[in-house]
PDB file of N, CA and C in Angstrom:
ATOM      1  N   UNK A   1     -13.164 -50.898 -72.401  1.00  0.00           N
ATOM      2  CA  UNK A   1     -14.261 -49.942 -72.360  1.00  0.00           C
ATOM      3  C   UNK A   1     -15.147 -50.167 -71.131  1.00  0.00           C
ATOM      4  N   UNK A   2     -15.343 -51.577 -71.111  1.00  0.00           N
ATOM      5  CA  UNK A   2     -16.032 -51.967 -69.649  1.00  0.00           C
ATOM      6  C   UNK A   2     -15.558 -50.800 -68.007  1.00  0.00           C
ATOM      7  N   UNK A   3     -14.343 -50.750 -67.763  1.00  0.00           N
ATOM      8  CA  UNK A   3     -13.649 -50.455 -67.096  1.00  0.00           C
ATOM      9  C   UNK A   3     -13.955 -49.081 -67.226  1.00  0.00           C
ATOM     10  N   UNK A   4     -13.983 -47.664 -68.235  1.00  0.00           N
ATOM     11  CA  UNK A   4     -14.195 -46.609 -68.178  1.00  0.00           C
ATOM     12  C   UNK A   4     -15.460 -46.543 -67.705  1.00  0.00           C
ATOM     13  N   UNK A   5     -16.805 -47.236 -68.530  1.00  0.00           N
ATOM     14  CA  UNK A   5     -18.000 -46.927 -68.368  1.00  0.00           C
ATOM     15  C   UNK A   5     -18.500 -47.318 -66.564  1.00  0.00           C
ATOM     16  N   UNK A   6     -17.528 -48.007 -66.156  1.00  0.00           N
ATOM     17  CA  UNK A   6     -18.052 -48.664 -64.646  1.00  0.00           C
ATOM     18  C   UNK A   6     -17.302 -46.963 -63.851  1.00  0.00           C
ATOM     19  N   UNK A   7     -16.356 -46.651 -64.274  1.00  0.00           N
ATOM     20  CA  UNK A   7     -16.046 -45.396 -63.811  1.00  0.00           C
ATOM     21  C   UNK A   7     -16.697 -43.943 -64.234  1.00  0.00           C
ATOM     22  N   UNK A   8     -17.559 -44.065 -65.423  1.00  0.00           N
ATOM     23  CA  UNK A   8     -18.563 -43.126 -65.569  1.00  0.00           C
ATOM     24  C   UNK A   8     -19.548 -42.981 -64.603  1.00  0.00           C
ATOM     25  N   UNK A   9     -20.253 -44.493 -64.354  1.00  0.00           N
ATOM     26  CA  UNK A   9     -21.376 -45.108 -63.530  1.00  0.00           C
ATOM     27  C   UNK A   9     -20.910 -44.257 -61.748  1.00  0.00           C
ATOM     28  N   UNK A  10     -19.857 -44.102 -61.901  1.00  0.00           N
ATOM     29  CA  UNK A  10     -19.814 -43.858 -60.488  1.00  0.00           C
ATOM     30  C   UNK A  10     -19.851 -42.700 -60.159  1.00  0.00           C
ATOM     31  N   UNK A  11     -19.826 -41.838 -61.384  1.00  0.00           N
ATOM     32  CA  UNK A  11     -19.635 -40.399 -61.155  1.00  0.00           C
ATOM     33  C   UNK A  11     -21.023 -40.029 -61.250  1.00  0.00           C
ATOM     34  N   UNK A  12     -21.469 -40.532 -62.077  1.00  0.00           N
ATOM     35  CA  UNK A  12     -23.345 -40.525 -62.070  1.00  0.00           C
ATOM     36  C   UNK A  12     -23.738 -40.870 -60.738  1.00  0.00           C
ATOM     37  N   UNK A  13     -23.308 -41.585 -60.616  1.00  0.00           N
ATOM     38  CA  UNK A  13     -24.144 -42.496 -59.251  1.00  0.00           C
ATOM     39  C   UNK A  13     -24.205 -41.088 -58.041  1.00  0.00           C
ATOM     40  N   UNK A  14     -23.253 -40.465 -57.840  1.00  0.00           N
ATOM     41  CA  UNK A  14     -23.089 -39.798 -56.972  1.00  0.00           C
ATOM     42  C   UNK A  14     -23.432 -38.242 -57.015  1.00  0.00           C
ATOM     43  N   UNK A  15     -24.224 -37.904 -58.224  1.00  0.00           N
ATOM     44  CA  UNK A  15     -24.876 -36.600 -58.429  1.00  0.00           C
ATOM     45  C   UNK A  15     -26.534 -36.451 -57.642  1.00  0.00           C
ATOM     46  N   UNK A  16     -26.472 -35.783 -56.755  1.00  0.00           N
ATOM     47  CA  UNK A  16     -27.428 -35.752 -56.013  1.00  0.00           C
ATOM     48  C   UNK A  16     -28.523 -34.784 -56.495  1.00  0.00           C
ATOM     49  N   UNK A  17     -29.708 -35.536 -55.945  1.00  0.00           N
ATOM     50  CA  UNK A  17     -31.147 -34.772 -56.826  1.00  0.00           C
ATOM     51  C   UNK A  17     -31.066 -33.601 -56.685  1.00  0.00           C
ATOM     52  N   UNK A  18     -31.790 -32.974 -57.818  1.00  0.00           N
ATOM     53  CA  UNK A  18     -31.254 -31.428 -57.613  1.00  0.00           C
ATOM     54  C   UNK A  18     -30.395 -30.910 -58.103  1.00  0.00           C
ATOM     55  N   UNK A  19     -29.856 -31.437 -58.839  1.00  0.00           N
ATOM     56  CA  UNK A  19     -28.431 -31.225 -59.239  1.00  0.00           C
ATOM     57  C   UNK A  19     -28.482 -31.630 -61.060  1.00  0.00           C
ATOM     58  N   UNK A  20     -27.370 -31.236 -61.552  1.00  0.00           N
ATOM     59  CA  UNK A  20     -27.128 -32.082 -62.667  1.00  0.00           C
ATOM     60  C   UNK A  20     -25.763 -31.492 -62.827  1.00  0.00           C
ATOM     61  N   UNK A  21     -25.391 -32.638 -63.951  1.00  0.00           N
ATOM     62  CA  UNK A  21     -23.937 -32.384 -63.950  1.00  0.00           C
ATOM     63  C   UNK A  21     -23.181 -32.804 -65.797  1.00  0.00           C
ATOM     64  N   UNK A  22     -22.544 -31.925 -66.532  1.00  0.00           N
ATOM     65  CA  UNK A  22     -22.590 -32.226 -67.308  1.00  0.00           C
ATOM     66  C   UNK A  22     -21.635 -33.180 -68.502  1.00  0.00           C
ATOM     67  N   UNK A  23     -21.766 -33.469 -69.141  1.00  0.00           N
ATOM     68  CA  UNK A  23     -20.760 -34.683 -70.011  1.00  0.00           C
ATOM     69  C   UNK A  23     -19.530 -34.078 -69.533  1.00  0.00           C
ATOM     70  N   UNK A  24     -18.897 -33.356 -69.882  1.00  0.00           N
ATOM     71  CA  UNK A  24     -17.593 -32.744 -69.647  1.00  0.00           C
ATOM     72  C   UNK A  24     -17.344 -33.290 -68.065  1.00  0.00           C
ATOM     73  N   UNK A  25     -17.670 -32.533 -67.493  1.00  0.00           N
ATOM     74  CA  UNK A  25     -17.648 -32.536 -66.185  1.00  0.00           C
ATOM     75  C   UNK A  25     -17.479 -34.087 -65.772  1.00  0.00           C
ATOM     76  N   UNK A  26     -18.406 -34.527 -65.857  1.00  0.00           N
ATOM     77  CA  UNK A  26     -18.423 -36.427 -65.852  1.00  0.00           C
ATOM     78  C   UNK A  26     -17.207 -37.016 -66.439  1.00  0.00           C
ATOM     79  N   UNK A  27     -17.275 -36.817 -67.565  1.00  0.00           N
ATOM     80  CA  UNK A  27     -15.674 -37.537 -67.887  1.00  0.00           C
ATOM     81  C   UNK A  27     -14.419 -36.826 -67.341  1.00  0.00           C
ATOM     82  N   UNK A  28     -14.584 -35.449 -66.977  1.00  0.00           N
ATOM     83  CA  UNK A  28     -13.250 -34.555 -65.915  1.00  0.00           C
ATOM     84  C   UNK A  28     -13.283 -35.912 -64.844  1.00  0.00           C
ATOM     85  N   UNK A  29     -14.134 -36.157 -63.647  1.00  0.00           N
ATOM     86  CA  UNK A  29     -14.180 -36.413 -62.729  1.00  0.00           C
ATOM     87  C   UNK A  29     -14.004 -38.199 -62.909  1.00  0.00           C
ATOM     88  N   UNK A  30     -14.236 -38.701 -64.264  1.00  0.00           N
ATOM     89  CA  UNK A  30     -14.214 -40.064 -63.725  1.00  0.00           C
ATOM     90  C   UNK A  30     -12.854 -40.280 -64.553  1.00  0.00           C
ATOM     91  N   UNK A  31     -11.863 -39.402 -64.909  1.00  0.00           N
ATOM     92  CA  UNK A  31     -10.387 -39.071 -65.233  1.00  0.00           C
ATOM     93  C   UNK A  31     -10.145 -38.979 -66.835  1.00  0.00           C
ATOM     94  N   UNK A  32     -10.873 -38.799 -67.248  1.00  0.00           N
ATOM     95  CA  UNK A  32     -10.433 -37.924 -68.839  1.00  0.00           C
ATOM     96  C   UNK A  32     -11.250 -36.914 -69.908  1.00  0.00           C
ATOM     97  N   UNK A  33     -10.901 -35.897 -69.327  1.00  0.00           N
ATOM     98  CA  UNK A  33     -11.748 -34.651 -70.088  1.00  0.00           C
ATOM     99  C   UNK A  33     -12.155 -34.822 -71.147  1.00  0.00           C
ATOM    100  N   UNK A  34     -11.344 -35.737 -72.187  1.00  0.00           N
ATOM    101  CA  UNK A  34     -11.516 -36.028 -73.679  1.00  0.00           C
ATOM    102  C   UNK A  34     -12.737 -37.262 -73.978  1.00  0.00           C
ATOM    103  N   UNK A  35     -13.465 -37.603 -72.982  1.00  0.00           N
ATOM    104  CA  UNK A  35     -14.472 -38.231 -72.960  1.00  0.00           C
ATOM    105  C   UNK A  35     -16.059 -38.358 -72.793  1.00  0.00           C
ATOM    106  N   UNK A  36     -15.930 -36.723 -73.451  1.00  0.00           N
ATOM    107  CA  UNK A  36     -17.739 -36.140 -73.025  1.00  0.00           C
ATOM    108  C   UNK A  36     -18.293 -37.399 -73.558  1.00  0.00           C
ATOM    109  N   UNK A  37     -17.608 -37.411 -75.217  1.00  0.00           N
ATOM    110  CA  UNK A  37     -18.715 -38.537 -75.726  1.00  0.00           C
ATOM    111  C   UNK A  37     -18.651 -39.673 -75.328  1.00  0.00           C
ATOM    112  N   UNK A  38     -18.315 -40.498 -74.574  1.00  0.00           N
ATOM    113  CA  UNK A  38     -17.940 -42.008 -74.454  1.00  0.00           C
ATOM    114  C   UNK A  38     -18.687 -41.824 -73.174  1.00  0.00           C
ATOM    115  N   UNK A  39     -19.364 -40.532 -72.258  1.00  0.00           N
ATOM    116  CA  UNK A  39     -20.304 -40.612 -71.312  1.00  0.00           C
ATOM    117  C   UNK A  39     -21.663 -40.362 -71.607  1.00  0.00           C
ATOM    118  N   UNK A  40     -21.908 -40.245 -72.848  1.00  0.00           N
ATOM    119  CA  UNK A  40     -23.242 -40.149 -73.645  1.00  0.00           C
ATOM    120  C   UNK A  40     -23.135 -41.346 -74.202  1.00  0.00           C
ATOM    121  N   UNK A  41     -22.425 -42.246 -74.485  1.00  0.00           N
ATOM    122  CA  UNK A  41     -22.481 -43.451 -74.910  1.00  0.00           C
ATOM    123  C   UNK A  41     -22.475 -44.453 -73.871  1.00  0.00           C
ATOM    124  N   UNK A  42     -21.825 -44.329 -72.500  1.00  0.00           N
ATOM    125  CA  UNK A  42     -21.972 -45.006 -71.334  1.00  0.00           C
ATOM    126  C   UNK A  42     -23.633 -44.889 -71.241  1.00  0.00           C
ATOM    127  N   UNK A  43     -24.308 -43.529 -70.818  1.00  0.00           N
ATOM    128  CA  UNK A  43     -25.106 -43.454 -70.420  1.00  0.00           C
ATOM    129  C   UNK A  43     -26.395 -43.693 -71.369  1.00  0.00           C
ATOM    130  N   UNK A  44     -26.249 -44.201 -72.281  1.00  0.00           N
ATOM    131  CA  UNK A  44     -27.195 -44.914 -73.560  1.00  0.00           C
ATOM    132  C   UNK A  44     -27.218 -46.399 -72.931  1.00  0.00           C
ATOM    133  N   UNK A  45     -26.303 -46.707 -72.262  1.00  0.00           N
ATOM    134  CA  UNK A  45     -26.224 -48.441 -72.199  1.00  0.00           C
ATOM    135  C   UNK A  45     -26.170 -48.712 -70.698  1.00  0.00           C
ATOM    136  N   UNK A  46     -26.748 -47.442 -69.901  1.00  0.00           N
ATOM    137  CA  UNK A  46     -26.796 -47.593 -68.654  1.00  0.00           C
ATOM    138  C   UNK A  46     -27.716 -48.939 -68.563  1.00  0.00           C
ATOM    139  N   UNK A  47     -26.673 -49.681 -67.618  1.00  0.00           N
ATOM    140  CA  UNK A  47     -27.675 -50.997 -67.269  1.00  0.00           C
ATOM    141  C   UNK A  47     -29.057 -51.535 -65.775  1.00  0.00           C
ATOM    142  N   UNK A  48     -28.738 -49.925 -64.938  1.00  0.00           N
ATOM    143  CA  UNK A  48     -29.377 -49.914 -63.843  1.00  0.00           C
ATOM    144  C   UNK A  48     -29.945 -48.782 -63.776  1.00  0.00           C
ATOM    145  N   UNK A  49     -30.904 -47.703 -64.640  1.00  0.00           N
ATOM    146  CA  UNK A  49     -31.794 -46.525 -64.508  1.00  0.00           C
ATOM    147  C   UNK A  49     -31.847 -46.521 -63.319  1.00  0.00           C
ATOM    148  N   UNK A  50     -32.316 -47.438 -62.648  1.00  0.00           N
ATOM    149  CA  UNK A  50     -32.704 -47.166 -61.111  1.00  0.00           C
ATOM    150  C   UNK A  50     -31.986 -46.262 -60.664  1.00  0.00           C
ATOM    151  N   UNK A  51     -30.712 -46.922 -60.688  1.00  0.00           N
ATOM    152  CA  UNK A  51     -29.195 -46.605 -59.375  1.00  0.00           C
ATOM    153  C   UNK A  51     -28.089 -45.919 -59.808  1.00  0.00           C
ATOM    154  N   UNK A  52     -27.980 -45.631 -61.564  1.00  0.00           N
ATOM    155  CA  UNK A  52     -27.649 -45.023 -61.954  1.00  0.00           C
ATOM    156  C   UNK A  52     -28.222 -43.517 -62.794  1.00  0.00           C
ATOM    157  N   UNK A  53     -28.823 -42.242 -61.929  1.00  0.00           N
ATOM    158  CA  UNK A  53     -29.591 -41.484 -62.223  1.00  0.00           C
ATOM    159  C   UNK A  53     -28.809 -40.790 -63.603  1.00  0.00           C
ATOM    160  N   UNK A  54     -28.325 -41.077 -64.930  1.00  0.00           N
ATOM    161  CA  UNK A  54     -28.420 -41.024 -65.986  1.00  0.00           C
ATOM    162  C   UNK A  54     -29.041 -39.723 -66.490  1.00  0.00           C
ATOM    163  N   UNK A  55     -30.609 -39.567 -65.978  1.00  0.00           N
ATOM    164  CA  UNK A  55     -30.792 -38.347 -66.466  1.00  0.00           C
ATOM    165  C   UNK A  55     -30.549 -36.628 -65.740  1.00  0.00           C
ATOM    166  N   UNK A  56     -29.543 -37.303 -65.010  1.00  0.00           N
ATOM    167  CA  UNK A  56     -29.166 -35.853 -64.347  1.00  0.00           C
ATOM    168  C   UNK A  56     -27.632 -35.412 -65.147  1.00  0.00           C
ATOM    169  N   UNK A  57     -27.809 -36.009 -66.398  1.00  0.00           N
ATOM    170  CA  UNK A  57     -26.423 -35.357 -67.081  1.00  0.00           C
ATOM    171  C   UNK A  57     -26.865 -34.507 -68.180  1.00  0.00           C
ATOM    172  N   UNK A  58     -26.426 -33.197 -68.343  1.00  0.00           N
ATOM    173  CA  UNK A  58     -26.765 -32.857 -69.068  1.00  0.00           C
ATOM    174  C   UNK A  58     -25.826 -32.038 -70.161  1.00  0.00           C
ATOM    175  N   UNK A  59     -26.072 -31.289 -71.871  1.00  0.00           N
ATOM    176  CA  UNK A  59     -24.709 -30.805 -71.746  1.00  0.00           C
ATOM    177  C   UNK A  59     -24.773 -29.554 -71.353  1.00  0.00           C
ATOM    178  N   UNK A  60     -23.047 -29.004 -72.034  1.00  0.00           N
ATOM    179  CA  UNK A  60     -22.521 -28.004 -71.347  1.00  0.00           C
ATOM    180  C   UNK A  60     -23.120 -26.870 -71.202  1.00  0.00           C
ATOM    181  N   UNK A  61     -24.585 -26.533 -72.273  1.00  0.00           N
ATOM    182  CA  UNK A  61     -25.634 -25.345 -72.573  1.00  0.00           C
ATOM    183  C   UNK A  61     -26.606 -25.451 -71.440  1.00  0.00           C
ATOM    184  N   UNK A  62     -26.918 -26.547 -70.701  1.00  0.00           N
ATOM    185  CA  UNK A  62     -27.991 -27.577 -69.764  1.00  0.00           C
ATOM    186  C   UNK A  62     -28.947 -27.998 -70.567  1.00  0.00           C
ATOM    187  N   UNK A  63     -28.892 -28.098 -71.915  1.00  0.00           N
ATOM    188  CA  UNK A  63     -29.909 -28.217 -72.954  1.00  0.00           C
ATOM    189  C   UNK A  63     -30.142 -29.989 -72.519  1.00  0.00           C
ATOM    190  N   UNK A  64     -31.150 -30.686 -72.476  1.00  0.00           N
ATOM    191  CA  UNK A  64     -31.630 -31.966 -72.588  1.00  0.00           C
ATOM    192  C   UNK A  64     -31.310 -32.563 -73.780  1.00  0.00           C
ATOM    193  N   UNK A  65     -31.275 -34.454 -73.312  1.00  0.00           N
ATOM    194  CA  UNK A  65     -30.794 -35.000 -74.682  1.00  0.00           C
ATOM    195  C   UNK A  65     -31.781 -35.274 -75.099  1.00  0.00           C
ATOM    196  N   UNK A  66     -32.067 -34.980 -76.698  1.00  0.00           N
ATOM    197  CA  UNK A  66     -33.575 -35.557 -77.590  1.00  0.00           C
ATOM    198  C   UNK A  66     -33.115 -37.155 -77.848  1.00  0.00           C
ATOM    199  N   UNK A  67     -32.063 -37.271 -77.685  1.00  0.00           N
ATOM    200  CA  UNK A  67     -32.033 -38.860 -77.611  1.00  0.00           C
ATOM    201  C   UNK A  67     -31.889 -39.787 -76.267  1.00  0.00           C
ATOM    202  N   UNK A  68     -32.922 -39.163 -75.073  1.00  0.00           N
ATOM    203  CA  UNK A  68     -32.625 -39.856 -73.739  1.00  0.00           C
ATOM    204  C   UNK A  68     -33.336 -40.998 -74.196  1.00  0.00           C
ATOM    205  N   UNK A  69     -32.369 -42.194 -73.277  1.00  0.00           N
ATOM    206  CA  UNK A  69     -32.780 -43.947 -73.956  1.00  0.00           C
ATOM    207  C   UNK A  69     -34.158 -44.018 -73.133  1.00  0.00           C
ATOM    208  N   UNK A  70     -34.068 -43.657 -72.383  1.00  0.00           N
ATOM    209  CA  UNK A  70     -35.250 -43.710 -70.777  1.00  0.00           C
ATOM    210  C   UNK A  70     -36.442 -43.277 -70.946  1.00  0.00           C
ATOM    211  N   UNK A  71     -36.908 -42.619 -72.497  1.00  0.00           N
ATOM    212  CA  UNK A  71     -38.226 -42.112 -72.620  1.00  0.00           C
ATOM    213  C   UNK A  71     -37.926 -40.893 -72.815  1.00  0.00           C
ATOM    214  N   UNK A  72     -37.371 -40.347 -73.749  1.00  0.00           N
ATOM    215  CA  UNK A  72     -36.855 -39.169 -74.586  1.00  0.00           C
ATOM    216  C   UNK A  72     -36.594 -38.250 -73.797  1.00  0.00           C
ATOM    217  N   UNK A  73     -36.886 -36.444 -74.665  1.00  0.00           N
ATOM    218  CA  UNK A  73     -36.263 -35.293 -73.610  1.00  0.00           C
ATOM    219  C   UNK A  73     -37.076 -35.267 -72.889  1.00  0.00           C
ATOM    220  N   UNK A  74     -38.681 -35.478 -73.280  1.00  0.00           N
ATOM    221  CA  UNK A  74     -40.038 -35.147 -72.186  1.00  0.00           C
ATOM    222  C   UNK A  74     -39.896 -35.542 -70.871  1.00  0.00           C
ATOM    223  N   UNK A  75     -39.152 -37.112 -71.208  1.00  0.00           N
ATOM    224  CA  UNK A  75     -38.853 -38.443 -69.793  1.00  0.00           C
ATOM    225  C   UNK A  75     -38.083 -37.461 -68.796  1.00  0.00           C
ATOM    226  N   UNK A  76     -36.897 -36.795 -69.659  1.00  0.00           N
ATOM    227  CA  UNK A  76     -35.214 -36.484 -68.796  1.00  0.00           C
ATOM    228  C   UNK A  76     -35.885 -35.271 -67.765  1.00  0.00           C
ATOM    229  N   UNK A  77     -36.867 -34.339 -68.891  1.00  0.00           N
ATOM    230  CA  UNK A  77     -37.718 -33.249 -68.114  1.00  0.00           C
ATOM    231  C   UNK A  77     -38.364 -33.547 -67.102  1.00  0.00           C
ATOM    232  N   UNK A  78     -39.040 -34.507 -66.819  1.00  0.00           N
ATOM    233  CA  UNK A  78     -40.229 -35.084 -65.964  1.00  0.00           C
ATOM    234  C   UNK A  78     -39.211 -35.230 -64.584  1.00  0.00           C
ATOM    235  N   UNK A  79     -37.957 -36.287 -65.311  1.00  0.00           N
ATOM    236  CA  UNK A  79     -36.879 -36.884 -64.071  1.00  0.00           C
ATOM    237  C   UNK A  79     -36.442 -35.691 -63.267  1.00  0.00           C
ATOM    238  N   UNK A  80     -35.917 -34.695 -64.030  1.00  0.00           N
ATOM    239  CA  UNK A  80     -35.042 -33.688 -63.324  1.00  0.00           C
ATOM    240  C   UNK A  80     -36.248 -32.266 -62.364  1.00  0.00           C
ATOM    241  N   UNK A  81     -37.588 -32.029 -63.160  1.00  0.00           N
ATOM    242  CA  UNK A  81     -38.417 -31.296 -62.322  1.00  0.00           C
ATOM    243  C   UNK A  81     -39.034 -31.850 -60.835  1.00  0.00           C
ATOM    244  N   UNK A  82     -38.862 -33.485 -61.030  1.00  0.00           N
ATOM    245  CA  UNK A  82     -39.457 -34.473 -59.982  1.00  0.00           C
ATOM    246  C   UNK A  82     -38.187 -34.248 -58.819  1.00  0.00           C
ATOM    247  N   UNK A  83     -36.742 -33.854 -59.333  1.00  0.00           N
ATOM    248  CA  UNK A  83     -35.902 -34.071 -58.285  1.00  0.00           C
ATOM    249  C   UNK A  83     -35.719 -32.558 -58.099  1.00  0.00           C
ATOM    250  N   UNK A  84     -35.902 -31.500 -58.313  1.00  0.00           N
ATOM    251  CA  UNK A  84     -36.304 -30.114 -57.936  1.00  0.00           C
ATOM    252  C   UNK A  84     -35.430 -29.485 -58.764  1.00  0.00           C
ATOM    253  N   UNK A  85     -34.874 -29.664 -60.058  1.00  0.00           N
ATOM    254  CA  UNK A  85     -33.861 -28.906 -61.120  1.00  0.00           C
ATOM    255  C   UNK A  85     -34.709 -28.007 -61.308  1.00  0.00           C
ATOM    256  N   UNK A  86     -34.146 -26.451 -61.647  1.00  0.00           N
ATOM    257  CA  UNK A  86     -35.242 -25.424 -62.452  1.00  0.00           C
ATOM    258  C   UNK A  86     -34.998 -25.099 -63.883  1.00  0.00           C
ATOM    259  N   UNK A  87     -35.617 -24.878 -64.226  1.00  0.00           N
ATOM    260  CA  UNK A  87     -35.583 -24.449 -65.831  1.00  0.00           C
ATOM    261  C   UNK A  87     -35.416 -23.126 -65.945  1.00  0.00           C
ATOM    262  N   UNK A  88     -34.790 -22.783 -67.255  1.00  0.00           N
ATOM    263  CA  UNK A  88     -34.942 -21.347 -67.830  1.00  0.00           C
ATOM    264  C   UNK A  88     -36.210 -21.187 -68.379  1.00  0.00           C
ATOM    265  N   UNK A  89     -36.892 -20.206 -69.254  1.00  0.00           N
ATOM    266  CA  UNK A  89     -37.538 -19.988 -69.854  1.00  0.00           C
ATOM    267  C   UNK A  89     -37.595 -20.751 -71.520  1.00  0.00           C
ATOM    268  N   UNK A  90     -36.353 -20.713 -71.742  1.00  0.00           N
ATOM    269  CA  UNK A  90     -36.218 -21.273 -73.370  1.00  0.00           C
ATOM    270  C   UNK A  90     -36.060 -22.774 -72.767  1.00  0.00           C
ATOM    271  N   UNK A  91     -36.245 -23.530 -72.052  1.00  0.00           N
ATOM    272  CA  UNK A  91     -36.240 -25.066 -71.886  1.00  0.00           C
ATOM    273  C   UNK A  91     -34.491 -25.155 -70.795  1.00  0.00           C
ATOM    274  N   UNK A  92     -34.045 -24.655 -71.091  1.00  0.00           N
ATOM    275  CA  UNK A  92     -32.727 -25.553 -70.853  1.00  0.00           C
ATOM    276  C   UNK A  92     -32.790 -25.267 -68.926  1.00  0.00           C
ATOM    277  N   UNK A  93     -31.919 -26.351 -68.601  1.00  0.00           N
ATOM    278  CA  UNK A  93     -31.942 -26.047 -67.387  1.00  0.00           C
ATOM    279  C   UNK A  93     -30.687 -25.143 -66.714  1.00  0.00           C
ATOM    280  N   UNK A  94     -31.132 -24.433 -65.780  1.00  0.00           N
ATOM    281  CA  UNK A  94     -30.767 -23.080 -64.934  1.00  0.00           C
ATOM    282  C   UNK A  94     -29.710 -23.865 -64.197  1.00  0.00           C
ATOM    283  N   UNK A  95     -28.049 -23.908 -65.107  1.00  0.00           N
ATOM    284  CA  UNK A  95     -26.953 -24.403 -64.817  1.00  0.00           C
ATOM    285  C   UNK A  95     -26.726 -23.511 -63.536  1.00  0.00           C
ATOM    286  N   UNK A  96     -26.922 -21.824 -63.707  1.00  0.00           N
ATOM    287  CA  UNK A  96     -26.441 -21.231 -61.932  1.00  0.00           C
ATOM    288  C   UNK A  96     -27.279 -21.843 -61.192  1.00  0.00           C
ATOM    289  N   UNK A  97     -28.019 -22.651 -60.963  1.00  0.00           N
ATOM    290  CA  UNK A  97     -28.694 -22.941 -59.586  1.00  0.00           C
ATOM    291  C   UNK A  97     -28.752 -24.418 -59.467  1.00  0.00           C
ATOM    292  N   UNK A  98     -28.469 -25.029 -60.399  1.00  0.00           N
ATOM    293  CA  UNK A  98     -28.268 -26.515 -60.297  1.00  0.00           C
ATOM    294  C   UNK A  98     -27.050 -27.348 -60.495  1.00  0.00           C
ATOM    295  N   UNK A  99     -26.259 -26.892 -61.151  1.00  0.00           N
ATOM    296  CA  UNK A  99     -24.679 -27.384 -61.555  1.00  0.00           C
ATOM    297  C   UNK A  99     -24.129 -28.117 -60.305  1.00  0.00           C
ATOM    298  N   UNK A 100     -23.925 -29.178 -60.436  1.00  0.00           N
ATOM    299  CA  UNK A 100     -23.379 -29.748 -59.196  1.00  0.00           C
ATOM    300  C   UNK A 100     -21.783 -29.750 -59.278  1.00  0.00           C
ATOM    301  N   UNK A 101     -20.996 -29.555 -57.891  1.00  0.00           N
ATOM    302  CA  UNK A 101     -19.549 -28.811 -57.885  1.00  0.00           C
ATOM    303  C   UNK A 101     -19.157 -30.600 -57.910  1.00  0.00           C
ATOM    304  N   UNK A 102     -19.309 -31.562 -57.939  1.00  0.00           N
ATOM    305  CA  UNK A 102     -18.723 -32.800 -58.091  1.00  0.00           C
ATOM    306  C   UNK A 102     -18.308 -33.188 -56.761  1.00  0.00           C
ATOM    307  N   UNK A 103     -18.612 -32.234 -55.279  1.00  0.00           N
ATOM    308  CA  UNK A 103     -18.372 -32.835 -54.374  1.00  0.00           C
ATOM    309  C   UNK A 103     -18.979 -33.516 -53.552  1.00  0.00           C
ATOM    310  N   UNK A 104     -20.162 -32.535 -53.334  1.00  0.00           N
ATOM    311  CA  UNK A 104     -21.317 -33.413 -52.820  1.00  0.00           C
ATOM    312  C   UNK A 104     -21.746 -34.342 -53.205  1.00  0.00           C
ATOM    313  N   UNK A 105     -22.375 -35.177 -52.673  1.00  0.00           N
ATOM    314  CA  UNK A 105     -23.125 -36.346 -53.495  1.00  0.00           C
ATOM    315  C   UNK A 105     -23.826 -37.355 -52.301  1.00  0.00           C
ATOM    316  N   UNK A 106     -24.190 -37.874 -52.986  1.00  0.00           N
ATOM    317  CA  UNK A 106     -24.975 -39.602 -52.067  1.00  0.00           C
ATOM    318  C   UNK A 106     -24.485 -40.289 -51.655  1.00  0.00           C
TER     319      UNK A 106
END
C-alpha cells in the first residue's frame, strides 16, 4: 500500500494552483482507475500538507470533502479560493474552468 500511496503523492504533488483534479482522475493517472477510494484514503494520511497540496482533489461533482483531515470543507474552501479555483453558486467548484488536464503541473 506504501508503494501506491507514494504514487498517489505524486500525482497530487503536481496539480498546479488553480486547478483541481479529481479522485478518479488521480488514481487514472497514478495507474488504476479502480482506486478513487484508496486516493481519499491516501490523502487522509497525507504526511506532508505542505508539499503535498491534498486539497486540490476534489470529487467527480467538484463538491468538497466534509471530511478534509486539514481543517474540514471550510479549510479545503479557504485552500482552493487562496489558489484562484472558482466556485459555482451552489458551493461546488466550477470543474469547466478549473479541472486540471493532468499535464501541466509544477
Amino acid at each position: 500500500m506504501a508503494d501506491t500511496f507514494l504514487r498517489i503523492y505524486e500525482v497530487v504533488r503536481r496539480i498546479p494552483a488553480g486547478r483541481v483534479a479529481t479522485y478518479g482522475q488521480v488514481a487514472l493517472l497514478a495507474g488504476n482507475p479502480r482506486w478513487a477510494r484508496v486516493v481519499g484514503y491516501a490523502l487522509h494520511a497525507n504526511p506532508d500538507p505542505a508539499g503535498i497540496p491534498c486539497y486540490r482533489v476534489v470529487n467527480r461533482e467538484g463538491r468538497l470533502s466534509p471530511a478534509f483531515a486539514f481543517g474540514g470543507e471550510n479549510m479545503q474552501r479557504t485552500l482552493l479560493e487562496a489558489d484562484g479555483v472558482p466556485f459555482l453558486p451552489d458551493g461546488r467548484v466550477d470543474l469547466g474552468r478549473s479541472l486540471w488536464d493532468g499535464t501541466e503541473g509544477v
